[in-house]
Protein backbone atom coordinates (compact mmCIF):
# COMPACT_ATOMS: atom_id res chain seq x y z
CA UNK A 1 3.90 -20.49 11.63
CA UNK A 2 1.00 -18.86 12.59
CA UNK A 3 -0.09 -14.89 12.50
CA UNK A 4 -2.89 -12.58 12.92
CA UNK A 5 -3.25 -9.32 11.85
CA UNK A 6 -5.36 -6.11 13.49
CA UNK A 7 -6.31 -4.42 10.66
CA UNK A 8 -9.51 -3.47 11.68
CA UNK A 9 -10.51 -0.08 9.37
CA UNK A 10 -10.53 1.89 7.16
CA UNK A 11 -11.33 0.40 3.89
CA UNK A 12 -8.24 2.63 1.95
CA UNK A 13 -5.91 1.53 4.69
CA UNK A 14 -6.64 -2.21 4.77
CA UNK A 15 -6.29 -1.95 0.90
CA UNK A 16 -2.86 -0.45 1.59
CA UNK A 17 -1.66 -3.34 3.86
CA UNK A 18 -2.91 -6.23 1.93
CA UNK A 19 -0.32 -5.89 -0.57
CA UNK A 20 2.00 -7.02 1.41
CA UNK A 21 0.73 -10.36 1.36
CA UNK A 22 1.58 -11.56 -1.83
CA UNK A 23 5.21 -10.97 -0.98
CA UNK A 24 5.31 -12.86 2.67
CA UNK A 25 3.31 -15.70 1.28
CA UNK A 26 6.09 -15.82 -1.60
CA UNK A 27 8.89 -16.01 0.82
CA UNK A 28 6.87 -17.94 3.15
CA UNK A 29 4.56 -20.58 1.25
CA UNK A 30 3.55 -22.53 4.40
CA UNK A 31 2.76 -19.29 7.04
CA UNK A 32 -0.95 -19.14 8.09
CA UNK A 33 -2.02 -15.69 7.78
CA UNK A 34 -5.58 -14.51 9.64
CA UNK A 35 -7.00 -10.90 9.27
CA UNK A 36 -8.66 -9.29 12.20
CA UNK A 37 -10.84 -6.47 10.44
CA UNK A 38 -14.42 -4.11 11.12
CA UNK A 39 -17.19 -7.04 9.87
CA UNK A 40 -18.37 -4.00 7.44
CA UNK A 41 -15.20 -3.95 6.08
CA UNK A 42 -14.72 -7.77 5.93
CA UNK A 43 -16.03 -8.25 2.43
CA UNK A 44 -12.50 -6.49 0.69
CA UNK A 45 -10.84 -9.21 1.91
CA UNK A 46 -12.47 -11.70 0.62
CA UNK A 47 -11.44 -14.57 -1.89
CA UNK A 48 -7.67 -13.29 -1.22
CA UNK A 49 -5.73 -16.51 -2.00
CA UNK A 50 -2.84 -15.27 0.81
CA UNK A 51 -5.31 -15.29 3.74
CA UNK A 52 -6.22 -18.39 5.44
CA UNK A 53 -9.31 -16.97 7.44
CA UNK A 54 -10.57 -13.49 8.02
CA UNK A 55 -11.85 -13.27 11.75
CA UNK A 56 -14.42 -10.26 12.24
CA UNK A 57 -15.20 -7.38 15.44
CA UNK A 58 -17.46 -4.80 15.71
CA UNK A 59 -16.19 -2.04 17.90
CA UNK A 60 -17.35 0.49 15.81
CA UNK A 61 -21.06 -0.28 17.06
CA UNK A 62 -19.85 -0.08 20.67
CA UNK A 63 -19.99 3.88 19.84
CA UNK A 64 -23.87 3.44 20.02
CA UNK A 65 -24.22 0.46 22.16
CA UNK A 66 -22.02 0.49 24.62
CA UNK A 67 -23.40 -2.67 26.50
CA UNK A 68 -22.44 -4.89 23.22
CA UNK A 69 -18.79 -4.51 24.31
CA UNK A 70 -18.89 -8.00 26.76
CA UNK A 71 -20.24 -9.39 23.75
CA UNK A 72 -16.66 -7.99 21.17
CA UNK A 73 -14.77 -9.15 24.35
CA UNK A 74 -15.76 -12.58 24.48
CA UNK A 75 -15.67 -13.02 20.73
CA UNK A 76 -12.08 -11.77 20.38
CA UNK A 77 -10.99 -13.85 23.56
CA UNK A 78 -12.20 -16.51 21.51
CA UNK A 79 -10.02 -16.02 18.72
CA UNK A 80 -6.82 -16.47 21.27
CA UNK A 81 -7.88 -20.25 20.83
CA UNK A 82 -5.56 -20.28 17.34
CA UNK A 83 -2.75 -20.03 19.66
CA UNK A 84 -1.18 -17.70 17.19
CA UNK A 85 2.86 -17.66 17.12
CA UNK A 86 2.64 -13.89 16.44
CA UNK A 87 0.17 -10.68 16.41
CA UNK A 88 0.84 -7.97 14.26
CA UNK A 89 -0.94 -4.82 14.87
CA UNK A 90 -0.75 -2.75 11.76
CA UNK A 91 -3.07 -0.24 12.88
CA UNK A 92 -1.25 1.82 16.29
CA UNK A 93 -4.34 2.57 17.91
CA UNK A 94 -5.35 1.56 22.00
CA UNK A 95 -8.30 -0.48 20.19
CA UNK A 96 -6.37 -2.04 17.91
CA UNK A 97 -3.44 -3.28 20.48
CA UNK A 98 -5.85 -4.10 23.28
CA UNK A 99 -7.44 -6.44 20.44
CA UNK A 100 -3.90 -7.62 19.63
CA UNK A 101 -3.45 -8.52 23.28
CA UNK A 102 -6.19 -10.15 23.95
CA UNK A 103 -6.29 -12.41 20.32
CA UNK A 104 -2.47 -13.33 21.51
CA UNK A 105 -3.34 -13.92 24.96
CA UNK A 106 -3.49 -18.16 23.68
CA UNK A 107 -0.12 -18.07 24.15
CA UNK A 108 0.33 -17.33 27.62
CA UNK A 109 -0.90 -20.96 28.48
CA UNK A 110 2.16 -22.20 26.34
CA UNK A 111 5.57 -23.30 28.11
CA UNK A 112 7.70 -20.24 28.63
CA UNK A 113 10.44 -20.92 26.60
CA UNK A 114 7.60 -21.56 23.53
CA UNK A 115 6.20 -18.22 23.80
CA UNK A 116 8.74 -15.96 22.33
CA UNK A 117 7.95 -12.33 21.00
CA UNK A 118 3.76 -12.67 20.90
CA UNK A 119 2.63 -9.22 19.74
CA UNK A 120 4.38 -6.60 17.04
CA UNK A 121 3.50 -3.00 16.45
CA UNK A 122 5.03 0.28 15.34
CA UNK A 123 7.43 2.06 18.62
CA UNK A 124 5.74 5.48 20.21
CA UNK A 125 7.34 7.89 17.61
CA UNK A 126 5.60 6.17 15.06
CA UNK A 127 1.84 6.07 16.08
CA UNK A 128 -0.70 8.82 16.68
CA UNK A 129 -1.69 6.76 19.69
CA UNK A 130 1.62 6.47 21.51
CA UNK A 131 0.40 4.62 24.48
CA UNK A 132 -0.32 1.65 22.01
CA UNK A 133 2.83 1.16 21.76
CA UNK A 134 2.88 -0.38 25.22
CA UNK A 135 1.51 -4.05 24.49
CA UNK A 136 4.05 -4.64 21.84
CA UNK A 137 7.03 -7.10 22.25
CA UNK A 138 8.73 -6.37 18.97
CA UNK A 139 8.68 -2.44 18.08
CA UNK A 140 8.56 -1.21 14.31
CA UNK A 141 10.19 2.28 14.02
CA UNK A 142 8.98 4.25 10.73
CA UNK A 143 8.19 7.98 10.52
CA UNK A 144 4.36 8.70 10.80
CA UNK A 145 4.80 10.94 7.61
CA UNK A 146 6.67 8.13 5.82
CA UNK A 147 4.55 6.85 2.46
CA UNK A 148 1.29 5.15 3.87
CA UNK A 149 1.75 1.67 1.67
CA UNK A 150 5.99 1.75 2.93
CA UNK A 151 4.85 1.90 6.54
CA UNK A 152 1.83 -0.90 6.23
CA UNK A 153 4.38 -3.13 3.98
CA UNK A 154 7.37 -2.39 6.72
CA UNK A 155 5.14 -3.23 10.03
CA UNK A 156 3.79 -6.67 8.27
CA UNK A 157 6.90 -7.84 6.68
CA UNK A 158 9.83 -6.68 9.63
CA UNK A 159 8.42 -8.63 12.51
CA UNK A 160 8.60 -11.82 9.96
CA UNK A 161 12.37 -11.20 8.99
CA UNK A 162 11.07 -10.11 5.40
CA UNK A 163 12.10 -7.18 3.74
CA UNK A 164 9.23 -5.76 0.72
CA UNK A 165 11.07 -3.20 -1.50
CA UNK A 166 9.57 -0.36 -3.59
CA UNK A 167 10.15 -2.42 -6.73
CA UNK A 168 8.30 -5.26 -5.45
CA UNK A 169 5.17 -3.25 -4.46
CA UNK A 170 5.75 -1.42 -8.18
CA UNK A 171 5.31 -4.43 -10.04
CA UNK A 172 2.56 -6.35 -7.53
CA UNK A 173 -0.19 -8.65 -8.42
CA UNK A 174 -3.71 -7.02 -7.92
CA UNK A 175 -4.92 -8.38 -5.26
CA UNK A 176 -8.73 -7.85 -4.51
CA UNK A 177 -10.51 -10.56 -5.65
CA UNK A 178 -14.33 -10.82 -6.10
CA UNK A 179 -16.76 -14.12 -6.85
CA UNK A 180 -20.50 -13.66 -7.42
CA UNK A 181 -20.87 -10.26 -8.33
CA UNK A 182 -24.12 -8.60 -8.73
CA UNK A 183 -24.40 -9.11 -12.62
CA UNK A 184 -26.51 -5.80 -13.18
CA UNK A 185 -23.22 -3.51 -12.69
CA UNK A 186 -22.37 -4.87 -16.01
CA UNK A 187 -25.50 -3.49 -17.68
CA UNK A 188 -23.58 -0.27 -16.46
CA UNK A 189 -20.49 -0.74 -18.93
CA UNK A 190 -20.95 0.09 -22.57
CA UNK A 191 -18.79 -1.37 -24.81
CA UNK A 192 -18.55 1.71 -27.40
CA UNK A 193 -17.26 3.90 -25.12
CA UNK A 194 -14.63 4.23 -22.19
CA UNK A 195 -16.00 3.52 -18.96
CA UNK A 196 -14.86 6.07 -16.38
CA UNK A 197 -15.81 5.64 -12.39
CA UNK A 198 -16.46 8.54 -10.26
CA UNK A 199 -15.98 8.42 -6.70
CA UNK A 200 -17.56 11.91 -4.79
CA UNK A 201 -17.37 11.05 -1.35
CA UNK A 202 -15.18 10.48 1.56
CA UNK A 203 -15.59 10.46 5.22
CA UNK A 204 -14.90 14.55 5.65
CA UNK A 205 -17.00 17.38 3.24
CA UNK A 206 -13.56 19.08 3.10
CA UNK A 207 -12.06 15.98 1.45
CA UNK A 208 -14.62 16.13 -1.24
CA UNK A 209 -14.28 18.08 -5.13
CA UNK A 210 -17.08 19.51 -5.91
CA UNK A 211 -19.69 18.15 -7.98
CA UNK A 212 -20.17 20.99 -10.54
CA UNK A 213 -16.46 20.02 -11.47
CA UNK A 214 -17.02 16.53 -11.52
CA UNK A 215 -20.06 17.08 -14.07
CA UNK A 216 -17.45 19.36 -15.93
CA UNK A 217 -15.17 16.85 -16.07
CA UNK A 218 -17.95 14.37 -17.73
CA UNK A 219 -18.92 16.84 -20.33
CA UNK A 220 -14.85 17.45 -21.22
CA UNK A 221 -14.09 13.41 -21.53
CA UNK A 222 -17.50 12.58 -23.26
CA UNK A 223 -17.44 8.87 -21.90
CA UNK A 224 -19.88 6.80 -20.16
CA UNK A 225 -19.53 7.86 -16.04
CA UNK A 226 -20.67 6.32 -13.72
CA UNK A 227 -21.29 7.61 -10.04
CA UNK A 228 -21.22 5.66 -6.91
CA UNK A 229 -22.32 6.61 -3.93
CA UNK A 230 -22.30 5.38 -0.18
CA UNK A 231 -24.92 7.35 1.60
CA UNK A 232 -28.03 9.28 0.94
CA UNK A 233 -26.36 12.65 0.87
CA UNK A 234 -23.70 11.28 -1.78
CA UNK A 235 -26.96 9.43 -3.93
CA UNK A 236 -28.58 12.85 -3.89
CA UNK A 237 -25.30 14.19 -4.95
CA UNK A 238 -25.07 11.95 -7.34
CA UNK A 239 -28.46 12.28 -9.00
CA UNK A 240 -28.22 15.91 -9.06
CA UNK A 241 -24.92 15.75 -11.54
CA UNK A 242 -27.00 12.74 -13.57
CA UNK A 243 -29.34 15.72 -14.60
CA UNK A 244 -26.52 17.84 -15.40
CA UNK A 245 -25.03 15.55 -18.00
CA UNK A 246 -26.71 12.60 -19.93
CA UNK A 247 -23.43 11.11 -19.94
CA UNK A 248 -23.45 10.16 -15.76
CA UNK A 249 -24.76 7.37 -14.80
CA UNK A 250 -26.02 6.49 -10.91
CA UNK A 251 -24.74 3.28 -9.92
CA UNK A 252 -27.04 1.04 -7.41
CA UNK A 253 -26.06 0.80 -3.53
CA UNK A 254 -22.90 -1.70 -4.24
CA UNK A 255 -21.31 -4.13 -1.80
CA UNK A 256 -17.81 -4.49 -1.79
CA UNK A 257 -17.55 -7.53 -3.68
CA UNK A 258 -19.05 -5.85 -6.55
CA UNK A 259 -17.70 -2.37 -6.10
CA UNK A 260 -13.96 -4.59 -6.76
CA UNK A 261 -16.27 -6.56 -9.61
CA UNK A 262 -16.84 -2.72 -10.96
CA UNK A 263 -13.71 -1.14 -10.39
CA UNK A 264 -11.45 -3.99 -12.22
CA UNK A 265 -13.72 -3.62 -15.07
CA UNK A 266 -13.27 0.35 -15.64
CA UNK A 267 -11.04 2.34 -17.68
CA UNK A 268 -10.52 4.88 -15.40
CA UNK A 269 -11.12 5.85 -11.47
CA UNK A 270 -11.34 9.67 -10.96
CA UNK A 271 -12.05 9.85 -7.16
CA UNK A 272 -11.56 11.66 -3.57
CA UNK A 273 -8.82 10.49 -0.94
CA UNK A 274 -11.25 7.26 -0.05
CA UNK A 275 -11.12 3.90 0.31
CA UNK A 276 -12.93 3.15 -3.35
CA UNK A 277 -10.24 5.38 -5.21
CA UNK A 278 -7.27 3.31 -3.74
CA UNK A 279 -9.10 0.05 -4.40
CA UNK A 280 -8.31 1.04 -8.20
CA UNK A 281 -4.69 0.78 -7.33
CA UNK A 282 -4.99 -2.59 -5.34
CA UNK A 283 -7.08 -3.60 -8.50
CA UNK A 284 -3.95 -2.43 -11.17
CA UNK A 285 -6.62 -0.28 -12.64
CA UNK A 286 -5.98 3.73 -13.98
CA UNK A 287 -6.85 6.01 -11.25
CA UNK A 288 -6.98 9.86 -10.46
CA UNK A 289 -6.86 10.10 -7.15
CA UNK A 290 -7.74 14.13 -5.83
CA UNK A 291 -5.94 15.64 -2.65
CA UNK A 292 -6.74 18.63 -0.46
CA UNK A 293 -6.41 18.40 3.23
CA UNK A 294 -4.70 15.28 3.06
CA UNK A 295 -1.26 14.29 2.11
CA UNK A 296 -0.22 12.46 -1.40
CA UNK A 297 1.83 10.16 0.76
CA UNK A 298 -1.03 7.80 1.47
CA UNK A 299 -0.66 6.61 -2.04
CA UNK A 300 1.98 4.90 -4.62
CA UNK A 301 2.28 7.35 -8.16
CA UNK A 302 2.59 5.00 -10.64
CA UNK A 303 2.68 4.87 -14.21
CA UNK A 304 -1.20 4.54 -14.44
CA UNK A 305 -2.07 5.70 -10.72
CA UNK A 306 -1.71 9.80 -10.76
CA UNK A 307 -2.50 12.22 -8.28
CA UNK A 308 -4.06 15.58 -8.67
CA UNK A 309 -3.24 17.93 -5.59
CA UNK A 310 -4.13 21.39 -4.16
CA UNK A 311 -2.38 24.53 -3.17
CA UNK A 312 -2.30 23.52 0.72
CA UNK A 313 0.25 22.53 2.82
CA UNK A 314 -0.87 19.50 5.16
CA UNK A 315 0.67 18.73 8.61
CA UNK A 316 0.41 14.90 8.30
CA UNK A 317 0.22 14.66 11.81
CA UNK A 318 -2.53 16.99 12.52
CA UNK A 319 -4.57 17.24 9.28
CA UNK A 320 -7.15 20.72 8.89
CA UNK A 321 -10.81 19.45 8.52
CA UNK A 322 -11.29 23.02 7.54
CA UNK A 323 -9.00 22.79 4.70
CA UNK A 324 -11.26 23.54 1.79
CA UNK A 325 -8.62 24.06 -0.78
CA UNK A 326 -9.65 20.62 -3.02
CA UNK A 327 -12.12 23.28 -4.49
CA UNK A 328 -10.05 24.95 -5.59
CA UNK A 329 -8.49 22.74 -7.93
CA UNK A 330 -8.65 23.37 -12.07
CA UNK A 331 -10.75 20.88 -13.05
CA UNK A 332 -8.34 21.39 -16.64
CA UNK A 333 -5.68 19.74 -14.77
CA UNK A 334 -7.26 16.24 -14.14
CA UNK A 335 -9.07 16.39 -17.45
CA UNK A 336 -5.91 16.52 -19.21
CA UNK A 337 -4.50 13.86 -16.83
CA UNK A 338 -7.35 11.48 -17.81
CA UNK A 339 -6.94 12.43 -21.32
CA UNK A 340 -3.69 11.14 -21.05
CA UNK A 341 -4.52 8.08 -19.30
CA UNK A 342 -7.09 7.35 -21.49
CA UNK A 343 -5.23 8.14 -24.79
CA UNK A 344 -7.86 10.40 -25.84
């Protein structure tokens, strides 16, 4: 059997859905599983033993260059060659299930009786984007404010006849996997001291703690932290707590494969409600993940995967940009959690 998935973005959520894999290739060994994913988000996937071939798009360009989009059509037609048995779309957005459509459209040249259910996705009452809903043969219900990682385990694994319980995900494999690393990140680690990540931004300012804390959290653990960044605004952040404490380091612009080379190699991930913070979880690795205007569902507690949240009440589905309360947050309370963590 053959399947593609449309996962195209965001980093955190693709890392939420691929640990599902594991589990479908373990109750089916011979399945051929493709990814359909954002090129700049590509890399995460990468050297994953339990997909076959990742297969890339670029619709987020089409935002700037909106005469590249006969160029995304044709590719993704192309991709409808596999003659795939089934589509999942894990993501419920119009984009997302057009690309599904398309990518299965293979099929359609195939006898009638051999084409069978072609394209899964979440029902209407599941997805922000209800008309997406539409292209699907085989409909997925799940609440929209049900536990991020349960829905993205329930919409790969249902269509397939598999059923993924919260044990299994519990007691996963990590699975990001990294090969050729940039080997200065490792001049980064020291070896007398705990090595603690900090991760300071996210795609909304409102998501963000503040840096002052962050420094104050440094200065409270006394390890070696190290600070990476994704933009020029978060660098300059960064830089600016680097002269506030000798112990923070500045990490170098990282690509994903190293950023997973980093992250599997720390003691600790204290970071926003962002892709890199859940890649700590994907990675089995101690994290601190820090919530204001968005809700702890997205993530899995675990025994070494804590969450650190604010006063605020979030709507899942209609989250408050303007929801400033992460500031608000003692920075006491997620020094004593990573005291904890960390033994100290």
């Amino acid at each position: 059997m053959k399947i593609a998935i449309v996962k195209l973005s965001a980093l955190g959520d693709i890392v939420h859905a691929m640990v599902a894999l594991q589990f479908i290739k373990a109750h089916s060994p011979q399945i051929q599983i493709d990814w359909i994913v954002e090129e700049r988000f590509a890399e995460v996937l990468k050297h994953n033993p339990d997909i076959d071939n990742i297969l890339t798009v670029n619709l987020k360009a089409l935002k700037t260059n909106k005469a590249g989009i006969f160029a995304q059509l044709k590719k993704i037609r192309s991709y409808a060659k596999n003659n795939y048995d089934l589509v999942i779309d894990a993501q419920g957005l119009i984009k997302s299930a057009v690309t599904a459509k398309l990518v299965s459209a293979g099929r359609m040249c195939m006898p009638q009786a051999s084409r069978g259910k072609r394209i899964a996705g979440f029902d209407a009452d599941s997805i922000r984007e209800k008309a997406a809903s539409w292209f699907y043969d085989v409909k997925v219900a799940c609440a929209y404010d049900a536990n991020t990682i349960d829905r993205n385990a329930l919409i790969l694994s249902s269509p397939l006849g598999i059923r993924i319980t919260t044990e299994q995900i519990l007691n996963k494999k990590p699975f990001l996997f990294f090969n050729n690393e940039d080997p200065q990140i490792y001049d980064f680690l020291l070896k007398d001291r705990i090595n603690i990540m900090l991760v300071i931004g996210s795609t909304w300012d409102s998501r963000n703690y503040p840096a002052a804390k962050f420094v104050k959290i440094a200065e409270a653990l006394q390890q070696n932290c190290l600070v990476i960044w994704g933009n020029e605004q978060e660098k300059a952040t960064a830089e600016w707590m680097s002269t506030q404490s000798e112990l923070i380091k500045v990490m170098p612009k990282l690509e994903l494969n190293s950023l997973k080379a980093l992250i599997a190699k720390a003691d600790l991930l204290i970071g926003n409600d962002t892709g890199p913070t859940h890649m700590a979880w994907g990675l089995n690795r101690p994290s601190i993940t820090i919530f204001g205007p968005t809700p702890v569902s997205r993530v899995y507690q675990t025994d070494i995967n804590k969450v650190v949240k604010s006063a605020s009440i979030v709507n899942p589905y209609k989250l408050n940009k303007q929801d400033y309360s992460i500031k608000d947050i003692d920075e006491q309370e997620i020094i004593e959690q990573a005291k904890i963590l960390l033994s100290l």
